[in-house]
N, C-alpha and C. Protein backbone atom coordinates (compact mmCIF):
# COMPACT_ATOMS: atom_id res chain seq x y z
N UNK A 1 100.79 125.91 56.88
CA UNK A 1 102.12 125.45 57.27
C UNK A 1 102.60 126.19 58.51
N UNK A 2 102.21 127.89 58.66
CA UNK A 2 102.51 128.32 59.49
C UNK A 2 102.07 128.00 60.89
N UNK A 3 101.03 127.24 61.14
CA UNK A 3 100.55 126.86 62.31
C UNK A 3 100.79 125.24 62.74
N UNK A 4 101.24 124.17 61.21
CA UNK A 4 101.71 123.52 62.25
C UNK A 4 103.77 123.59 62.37
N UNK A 5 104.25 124.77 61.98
CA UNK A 5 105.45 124.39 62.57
C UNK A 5 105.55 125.13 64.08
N UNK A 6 104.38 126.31 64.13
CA UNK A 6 104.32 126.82 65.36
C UNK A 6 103.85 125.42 66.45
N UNK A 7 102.74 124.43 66.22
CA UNK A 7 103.11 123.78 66.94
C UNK A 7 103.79 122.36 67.55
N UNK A 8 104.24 122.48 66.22
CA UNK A 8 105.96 121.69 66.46
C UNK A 8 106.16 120.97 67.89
N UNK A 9 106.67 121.92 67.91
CA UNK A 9 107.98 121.89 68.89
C UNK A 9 107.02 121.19 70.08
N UNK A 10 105.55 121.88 71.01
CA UNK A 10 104.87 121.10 71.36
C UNK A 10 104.49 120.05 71.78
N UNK A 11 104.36 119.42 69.82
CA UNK A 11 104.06 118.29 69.56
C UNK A 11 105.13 117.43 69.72
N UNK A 12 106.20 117.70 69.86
CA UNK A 12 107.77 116.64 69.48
C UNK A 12 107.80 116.80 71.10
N UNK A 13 107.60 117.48 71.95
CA UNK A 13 108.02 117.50 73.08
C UNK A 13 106.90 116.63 73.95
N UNK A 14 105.52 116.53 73.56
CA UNK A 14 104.32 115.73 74.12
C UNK A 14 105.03 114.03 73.35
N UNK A 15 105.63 113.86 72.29
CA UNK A 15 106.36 112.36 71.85
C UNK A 15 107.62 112.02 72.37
N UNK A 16 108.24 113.27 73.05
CA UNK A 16 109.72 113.00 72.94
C UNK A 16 109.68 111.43 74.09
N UNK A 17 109.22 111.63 75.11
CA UNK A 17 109.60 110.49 75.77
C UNK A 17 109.26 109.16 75.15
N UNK A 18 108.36 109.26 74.54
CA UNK A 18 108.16 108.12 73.81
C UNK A 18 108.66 107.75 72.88
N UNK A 19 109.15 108.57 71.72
CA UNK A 19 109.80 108.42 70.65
C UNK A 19 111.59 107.68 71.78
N UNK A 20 111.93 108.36 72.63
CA UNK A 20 113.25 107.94 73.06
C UNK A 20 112.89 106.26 73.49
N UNK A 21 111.95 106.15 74.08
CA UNK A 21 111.52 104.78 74.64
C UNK A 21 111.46 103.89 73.47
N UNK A 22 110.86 104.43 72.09
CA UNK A 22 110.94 103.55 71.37
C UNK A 22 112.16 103.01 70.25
N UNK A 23 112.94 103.97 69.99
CA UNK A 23 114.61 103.77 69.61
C UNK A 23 115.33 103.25 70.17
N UNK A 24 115.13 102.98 71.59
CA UNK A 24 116.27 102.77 72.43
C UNK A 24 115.71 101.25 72.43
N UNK A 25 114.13 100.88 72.17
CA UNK A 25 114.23 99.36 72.03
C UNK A 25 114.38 98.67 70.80
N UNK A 26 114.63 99.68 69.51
CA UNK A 26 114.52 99.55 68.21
C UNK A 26 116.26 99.27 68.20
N UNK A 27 117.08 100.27 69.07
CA UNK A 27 118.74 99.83 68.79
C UNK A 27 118.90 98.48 69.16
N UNK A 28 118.13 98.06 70.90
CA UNK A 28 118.39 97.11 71.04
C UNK A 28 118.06 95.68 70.30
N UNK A 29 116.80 95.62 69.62
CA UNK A 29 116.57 94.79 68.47
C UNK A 29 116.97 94.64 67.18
N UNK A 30 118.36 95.66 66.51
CA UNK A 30 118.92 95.73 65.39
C UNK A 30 118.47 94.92 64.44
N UNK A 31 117.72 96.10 64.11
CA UNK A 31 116.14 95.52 63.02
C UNK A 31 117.24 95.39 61.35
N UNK A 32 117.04 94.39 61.21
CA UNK A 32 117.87 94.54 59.89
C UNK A 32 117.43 94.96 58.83
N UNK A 33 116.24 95.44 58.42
CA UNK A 33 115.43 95.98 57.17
C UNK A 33 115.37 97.60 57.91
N UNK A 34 115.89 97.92 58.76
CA UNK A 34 115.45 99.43 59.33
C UNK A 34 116.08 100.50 58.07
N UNK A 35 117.15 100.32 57.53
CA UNK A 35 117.78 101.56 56.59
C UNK A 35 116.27 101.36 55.79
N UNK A 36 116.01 100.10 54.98
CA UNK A 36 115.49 100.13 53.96
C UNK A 36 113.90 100.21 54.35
N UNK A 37 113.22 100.60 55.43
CA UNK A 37 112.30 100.83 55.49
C UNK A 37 112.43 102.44 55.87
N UNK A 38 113.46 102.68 56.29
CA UNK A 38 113.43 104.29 56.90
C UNK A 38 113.78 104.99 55.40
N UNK A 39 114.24 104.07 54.57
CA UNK A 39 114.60 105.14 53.09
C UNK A 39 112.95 105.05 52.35
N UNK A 40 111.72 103.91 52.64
CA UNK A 40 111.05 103.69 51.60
C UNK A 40 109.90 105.42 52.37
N UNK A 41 110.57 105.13 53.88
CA UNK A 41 109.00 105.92 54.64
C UNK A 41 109.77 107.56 54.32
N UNK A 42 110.89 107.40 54.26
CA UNK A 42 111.26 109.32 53.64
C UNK A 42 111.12 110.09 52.31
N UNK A 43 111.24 108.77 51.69
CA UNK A 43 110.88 108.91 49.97
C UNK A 43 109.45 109.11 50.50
N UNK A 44 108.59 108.27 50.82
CA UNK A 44 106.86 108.13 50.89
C UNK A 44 106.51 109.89 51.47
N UNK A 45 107.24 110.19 52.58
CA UNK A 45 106.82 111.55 52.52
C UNK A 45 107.13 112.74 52.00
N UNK A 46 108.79 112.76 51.53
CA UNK A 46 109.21 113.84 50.35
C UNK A 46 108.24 113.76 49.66
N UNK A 47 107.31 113.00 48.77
CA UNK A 47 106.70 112.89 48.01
C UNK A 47 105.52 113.95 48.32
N UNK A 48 105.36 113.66 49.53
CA UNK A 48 104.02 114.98 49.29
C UNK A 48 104.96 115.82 50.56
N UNK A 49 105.74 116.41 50.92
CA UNK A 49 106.49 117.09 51.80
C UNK A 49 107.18 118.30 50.71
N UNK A 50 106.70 119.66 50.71
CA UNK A 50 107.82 120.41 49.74
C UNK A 50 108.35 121.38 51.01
N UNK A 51 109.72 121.42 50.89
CA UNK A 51 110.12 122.32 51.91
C UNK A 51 110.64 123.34 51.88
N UNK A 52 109.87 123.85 50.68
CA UNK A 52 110.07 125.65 50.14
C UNK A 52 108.55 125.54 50.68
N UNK A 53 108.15 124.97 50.93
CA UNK A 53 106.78 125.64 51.71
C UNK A 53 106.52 126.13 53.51
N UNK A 54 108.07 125.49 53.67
CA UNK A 54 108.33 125.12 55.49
C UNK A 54 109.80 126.47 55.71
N UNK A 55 111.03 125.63 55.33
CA UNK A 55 112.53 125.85 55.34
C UNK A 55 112.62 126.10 56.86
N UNK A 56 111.57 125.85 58.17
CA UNK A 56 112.13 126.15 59.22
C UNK A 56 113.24 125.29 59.79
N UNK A 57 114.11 124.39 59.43
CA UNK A 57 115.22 124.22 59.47
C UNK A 57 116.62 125.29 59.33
N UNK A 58 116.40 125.86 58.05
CA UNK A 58 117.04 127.14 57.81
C UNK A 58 116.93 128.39 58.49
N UNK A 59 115.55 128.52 59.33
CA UNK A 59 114.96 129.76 59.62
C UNK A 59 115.46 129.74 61.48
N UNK A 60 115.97 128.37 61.77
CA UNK A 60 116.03 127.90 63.03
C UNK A 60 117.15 127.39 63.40
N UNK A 61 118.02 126.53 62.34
CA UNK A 61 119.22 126.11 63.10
C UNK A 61 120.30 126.71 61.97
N UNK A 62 121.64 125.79 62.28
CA UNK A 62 122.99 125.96 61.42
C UNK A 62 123.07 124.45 61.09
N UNK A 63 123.72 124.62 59.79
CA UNK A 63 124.53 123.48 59.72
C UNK A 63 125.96 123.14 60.22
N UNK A 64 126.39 122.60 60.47
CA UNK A 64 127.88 122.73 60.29
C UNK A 64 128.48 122.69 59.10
N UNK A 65 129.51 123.36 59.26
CA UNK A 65 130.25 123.75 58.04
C UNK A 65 131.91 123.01 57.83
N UNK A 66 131.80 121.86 57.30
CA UNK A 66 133.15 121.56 57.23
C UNK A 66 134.03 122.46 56.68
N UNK A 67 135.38 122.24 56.62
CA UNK A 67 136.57 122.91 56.02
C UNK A 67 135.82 122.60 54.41
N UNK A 68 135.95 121.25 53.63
CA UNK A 68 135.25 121.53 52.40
C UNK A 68 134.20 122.29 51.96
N UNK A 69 133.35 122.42 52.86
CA UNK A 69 132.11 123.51 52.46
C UNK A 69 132.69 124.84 52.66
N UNK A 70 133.36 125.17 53.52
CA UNK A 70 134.29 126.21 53.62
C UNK A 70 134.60 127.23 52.36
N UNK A 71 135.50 126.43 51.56
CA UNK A 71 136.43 126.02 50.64
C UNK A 71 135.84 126.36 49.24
N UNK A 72 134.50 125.08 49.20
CA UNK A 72 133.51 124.98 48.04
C UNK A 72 132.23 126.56 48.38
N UNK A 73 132.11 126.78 49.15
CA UNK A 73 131.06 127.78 49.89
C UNK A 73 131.84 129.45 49.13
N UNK A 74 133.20 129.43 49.83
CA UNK A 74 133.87 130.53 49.22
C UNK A 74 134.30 130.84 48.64
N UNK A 75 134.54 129.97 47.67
CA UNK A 75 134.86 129.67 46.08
C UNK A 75 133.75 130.23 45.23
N UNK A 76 132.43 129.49 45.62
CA UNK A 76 131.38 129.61 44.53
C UNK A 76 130.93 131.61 44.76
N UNK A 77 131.16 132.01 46.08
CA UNK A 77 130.63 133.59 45.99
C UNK A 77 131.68 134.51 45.99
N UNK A 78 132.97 133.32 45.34
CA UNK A 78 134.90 134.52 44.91
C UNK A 78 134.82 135.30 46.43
N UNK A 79 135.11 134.54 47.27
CA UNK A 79 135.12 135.46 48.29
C UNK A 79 136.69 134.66 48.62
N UNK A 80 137.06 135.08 49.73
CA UNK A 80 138.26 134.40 50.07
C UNK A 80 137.59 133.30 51.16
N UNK A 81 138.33 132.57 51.83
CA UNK A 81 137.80 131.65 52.48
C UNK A 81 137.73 132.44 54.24
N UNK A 82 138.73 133.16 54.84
CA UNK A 82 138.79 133.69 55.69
C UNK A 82 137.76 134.71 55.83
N UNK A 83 137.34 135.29 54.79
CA UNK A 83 136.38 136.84 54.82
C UNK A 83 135.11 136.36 55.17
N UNK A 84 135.04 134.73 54.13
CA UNK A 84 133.65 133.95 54.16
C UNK A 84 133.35 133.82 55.42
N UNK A 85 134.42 133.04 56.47
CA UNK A 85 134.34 132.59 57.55
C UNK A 85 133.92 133.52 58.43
N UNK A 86 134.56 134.99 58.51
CA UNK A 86 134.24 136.11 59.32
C UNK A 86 132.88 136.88 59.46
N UNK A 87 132.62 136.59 58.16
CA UNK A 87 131.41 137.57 57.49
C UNK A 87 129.81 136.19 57.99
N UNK A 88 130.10 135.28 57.57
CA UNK A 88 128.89 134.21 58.06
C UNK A 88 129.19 133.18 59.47
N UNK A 89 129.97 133.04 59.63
CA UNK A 89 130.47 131.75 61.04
C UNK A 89 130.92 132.03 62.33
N UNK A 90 130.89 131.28 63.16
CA UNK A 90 131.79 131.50 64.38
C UNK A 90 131.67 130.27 65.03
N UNK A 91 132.69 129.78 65.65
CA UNK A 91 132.71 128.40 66.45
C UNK A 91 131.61 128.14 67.50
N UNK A 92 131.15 127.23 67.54
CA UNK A 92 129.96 127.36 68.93
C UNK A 92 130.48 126.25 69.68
N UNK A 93 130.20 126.18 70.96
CA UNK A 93 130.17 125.46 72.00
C UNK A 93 131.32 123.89 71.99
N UNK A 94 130.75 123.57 70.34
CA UNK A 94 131.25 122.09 70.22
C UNK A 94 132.42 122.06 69.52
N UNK A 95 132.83 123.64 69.58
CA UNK A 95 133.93 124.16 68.59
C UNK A 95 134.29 123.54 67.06
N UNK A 96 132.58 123.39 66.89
CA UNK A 96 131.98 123.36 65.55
C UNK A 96 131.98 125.13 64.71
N UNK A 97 132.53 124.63 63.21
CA UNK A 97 131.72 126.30 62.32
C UNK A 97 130.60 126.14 62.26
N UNK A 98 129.35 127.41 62.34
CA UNK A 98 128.11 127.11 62.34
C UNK A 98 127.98 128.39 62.16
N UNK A 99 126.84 128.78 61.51
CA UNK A 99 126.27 130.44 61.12
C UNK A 99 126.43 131.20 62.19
N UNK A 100 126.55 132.56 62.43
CA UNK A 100 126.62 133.44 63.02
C UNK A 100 125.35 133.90 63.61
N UNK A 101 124.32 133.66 62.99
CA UNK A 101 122.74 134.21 62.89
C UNK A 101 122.09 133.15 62.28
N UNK A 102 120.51 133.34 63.08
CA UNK A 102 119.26 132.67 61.71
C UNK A 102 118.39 133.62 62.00
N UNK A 103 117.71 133.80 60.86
CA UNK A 103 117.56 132.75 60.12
C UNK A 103 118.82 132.25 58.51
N UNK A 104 119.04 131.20 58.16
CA UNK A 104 120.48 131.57 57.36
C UNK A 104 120.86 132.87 56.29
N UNK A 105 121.74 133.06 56.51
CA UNK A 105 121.93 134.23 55.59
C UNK A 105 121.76 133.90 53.96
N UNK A 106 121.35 132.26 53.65
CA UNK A 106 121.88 132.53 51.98
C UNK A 106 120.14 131.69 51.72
N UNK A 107 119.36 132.30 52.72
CA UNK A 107 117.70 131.44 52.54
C UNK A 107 117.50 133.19 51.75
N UNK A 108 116.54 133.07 50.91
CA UNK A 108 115.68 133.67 49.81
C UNK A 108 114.33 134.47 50.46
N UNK A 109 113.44 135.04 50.29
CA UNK A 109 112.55 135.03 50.55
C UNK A 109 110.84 134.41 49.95
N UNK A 110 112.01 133.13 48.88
CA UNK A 110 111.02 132.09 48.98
C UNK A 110 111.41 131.26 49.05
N UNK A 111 111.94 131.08 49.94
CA UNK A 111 112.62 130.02 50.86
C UNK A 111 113.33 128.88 49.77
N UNK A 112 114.08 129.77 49.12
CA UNK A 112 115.34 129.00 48.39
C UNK A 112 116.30 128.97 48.61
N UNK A 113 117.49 128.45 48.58
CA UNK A 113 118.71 128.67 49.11
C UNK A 113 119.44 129.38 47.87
N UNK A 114 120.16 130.34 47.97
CA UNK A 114 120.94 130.75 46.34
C UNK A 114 121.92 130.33 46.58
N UNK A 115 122.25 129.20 47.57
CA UNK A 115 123.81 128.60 47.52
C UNK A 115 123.64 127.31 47.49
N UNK A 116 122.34 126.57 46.28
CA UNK A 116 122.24 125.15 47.05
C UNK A 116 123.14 124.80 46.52
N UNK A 117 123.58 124.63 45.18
CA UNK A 117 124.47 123.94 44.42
C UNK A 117 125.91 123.22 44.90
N UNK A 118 126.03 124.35 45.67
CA UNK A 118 127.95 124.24 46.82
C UNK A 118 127.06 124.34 48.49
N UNK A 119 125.88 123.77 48.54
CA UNK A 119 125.41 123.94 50.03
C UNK A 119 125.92 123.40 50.83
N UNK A 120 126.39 123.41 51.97
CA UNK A 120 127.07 122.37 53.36
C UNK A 120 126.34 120.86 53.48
N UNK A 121 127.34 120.13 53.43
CA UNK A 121 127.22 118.74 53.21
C UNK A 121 125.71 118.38 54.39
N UNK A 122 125.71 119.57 55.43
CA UNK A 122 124.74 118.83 56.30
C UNK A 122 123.45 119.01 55.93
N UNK A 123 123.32 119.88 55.16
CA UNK A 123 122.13 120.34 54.43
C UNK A 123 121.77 119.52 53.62
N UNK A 124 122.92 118.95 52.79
CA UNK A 124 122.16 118.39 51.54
C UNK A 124 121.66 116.61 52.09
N UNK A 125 122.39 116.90 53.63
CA UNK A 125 122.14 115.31 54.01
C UNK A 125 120.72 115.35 55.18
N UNK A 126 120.15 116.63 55.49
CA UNK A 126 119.46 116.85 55.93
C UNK A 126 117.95 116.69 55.46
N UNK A 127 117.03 115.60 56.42
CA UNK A 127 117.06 115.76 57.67
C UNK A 127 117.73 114.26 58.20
N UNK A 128 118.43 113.72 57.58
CA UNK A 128 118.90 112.68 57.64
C UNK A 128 118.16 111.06 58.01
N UNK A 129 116.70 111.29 57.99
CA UNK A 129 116.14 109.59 58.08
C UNK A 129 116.43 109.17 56.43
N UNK A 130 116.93 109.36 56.21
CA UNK A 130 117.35 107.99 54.49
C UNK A 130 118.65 107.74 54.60
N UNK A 131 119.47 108.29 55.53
CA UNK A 131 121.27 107.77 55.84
C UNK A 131 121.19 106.32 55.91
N UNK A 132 122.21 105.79 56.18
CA UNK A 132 122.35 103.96 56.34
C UNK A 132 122.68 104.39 57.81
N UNK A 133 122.43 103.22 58.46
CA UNK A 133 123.32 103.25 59.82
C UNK A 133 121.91 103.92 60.32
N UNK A 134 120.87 104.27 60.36
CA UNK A 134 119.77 105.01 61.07
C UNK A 134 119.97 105.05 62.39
N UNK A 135 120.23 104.21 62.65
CA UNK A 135 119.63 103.50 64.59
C UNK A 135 120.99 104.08 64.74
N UNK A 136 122.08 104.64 64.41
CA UNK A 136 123.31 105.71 64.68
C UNK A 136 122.25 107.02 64.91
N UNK A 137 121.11 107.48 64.52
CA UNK A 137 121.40 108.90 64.18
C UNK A 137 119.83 109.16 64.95
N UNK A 138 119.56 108.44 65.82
CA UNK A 138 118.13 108.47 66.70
C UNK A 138 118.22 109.92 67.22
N UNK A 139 119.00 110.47 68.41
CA UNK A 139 119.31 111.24 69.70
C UNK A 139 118.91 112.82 68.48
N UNK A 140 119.81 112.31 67.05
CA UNK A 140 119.51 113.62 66.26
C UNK A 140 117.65 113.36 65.62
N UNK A 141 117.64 112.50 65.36
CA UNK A 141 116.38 112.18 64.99
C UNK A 141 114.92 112.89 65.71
N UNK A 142 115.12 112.37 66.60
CA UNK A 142 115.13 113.18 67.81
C UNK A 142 114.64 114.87 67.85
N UNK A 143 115.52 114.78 67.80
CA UNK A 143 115.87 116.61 67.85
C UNK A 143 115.06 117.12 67.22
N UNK A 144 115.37 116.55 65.30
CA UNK A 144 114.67 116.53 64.38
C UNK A 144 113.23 117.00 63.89
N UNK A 145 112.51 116.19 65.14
CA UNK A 145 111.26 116.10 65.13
C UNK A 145 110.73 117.55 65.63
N UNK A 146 111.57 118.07 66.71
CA UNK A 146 111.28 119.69 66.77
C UNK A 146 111.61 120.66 66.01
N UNK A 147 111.83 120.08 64.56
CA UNK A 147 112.14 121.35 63.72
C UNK A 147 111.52 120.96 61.83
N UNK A 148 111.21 119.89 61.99
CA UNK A 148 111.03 119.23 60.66
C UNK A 148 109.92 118.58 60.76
N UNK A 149 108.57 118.90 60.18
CA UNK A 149 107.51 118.42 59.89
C UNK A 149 107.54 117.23 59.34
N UNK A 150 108.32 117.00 58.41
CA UNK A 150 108.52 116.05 58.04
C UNK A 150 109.35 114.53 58.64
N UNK A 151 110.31 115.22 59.69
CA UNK A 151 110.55 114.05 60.48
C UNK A 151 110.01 113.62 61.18
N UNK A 152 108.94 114.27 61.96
CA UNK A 152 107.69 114.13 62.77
C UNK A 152 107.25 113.23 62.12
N UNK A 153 106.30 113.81 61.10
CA UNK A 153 105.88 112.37 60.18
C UNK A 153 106.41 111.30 60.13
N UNK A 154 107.71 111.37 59.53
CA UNK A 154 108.29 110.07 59.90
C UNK A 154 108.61 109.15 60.68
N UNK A 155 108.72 109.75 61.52
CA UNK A 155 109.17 109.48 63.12
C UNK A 155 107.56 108.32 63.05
N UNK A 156 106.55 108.87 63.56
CA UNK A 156 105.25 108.67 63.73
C UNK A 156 105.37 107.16 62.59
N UNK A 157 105.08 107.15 61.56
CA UNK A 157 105.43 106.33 60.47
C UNK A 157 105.73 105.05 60.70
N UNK A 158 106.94 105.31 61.29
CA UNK A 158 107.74 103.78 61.44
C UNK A 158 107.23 103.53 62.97
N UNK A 159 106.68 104.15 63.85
CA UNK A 159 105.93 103.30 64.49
C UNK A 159 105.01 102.80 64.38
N UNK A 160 104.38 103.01 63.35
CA UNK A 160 103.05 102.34 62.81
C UNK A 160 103.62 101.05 62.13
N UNK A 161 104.83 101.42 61.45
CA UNK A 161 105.34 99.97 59.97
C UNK A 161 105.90 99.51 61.10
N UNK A 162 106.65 99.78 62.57
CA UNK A 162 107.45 99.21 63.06
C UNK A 162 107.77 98.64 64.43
N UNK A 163 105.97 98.37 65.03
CA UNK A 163 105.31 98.01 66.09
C UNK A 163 106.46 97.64 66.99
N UNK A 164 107.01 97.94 68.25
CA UNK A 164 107.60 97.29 69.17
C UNK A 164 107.36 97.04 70.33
């Protein structure tokens, strides 16, 4: 696992132009089976995808942190919500909350989260190819592919199921 997320990034960057070339003709053809083929090809690889074997998502980015995760986040470790905020967050760029540091502070060292239960909504919606609305969430999709083995895969996937 350790060697192919090292070459990742690489690999997403030798597709990126292509992967953009091919979304951008996939928006323009508003494929109407796309949710329900992008939910059958993410199930198809969760299935053999475990990502306590990877977590470089966790080890690499932030989520954002709504006010509810906030809320639910500093609740579940009795902290106050302000101390939470000080002690893990700080606004970035998009004057988004987002971790202070990675790799995340509440990853395990077997790559569990001990906060999944109350985890940030972006996490639990992460890596997001099974959302509705897909052909909304390409540009992140995208991104995706340099951090998630598994979106790679996927990515790759539906150009095979989804010739254009």
């Amino acid at each position: 696992m350790d060697k192919i997320i090292r070459d990742l990034p690489k690999r997403s960057l030798e597709k990126r132009a292509e992967n953009k070339k091919y979304f951008k003709k996939l928006k323009s053809k508003q494929r109407k089976r796309l949710d329900l083929l992008m939910q059958e090809i993410h199930e198809a690889e969760f299935e053999n995808t475990d990502c306590l074997t990877c977590a470089n998502c966790c080890k690499t980015t932030s989520p954002i942190f709504t006010e509810k995760d906030i809320s639910r986040i500093s609740k579940f470790l009795r902290m106050k919500e302000r101390n939470f905020v000080s002690q893990y967050l700080k606004r970035d760029e998009d004057d988004f909350m987002v971790l202070q540091s990675s790799p995340c502070a509440f990853l395990d060292q077997d790559n569990s989260c001990f906060i999944y239960e109350v985890r940030p909504k972006a996490c639990s919606e992460y890596p997001h190819t099974n959302r509705k609305k897909f052909s909304q969430l390409t540009e992140l999709t995208i991104k995706n592919t340099e951090i998630c083995p598994a979106v790679y895969n996927i990515v790759e996937t539906l150009k095979v199921k989804l010739p254009l």
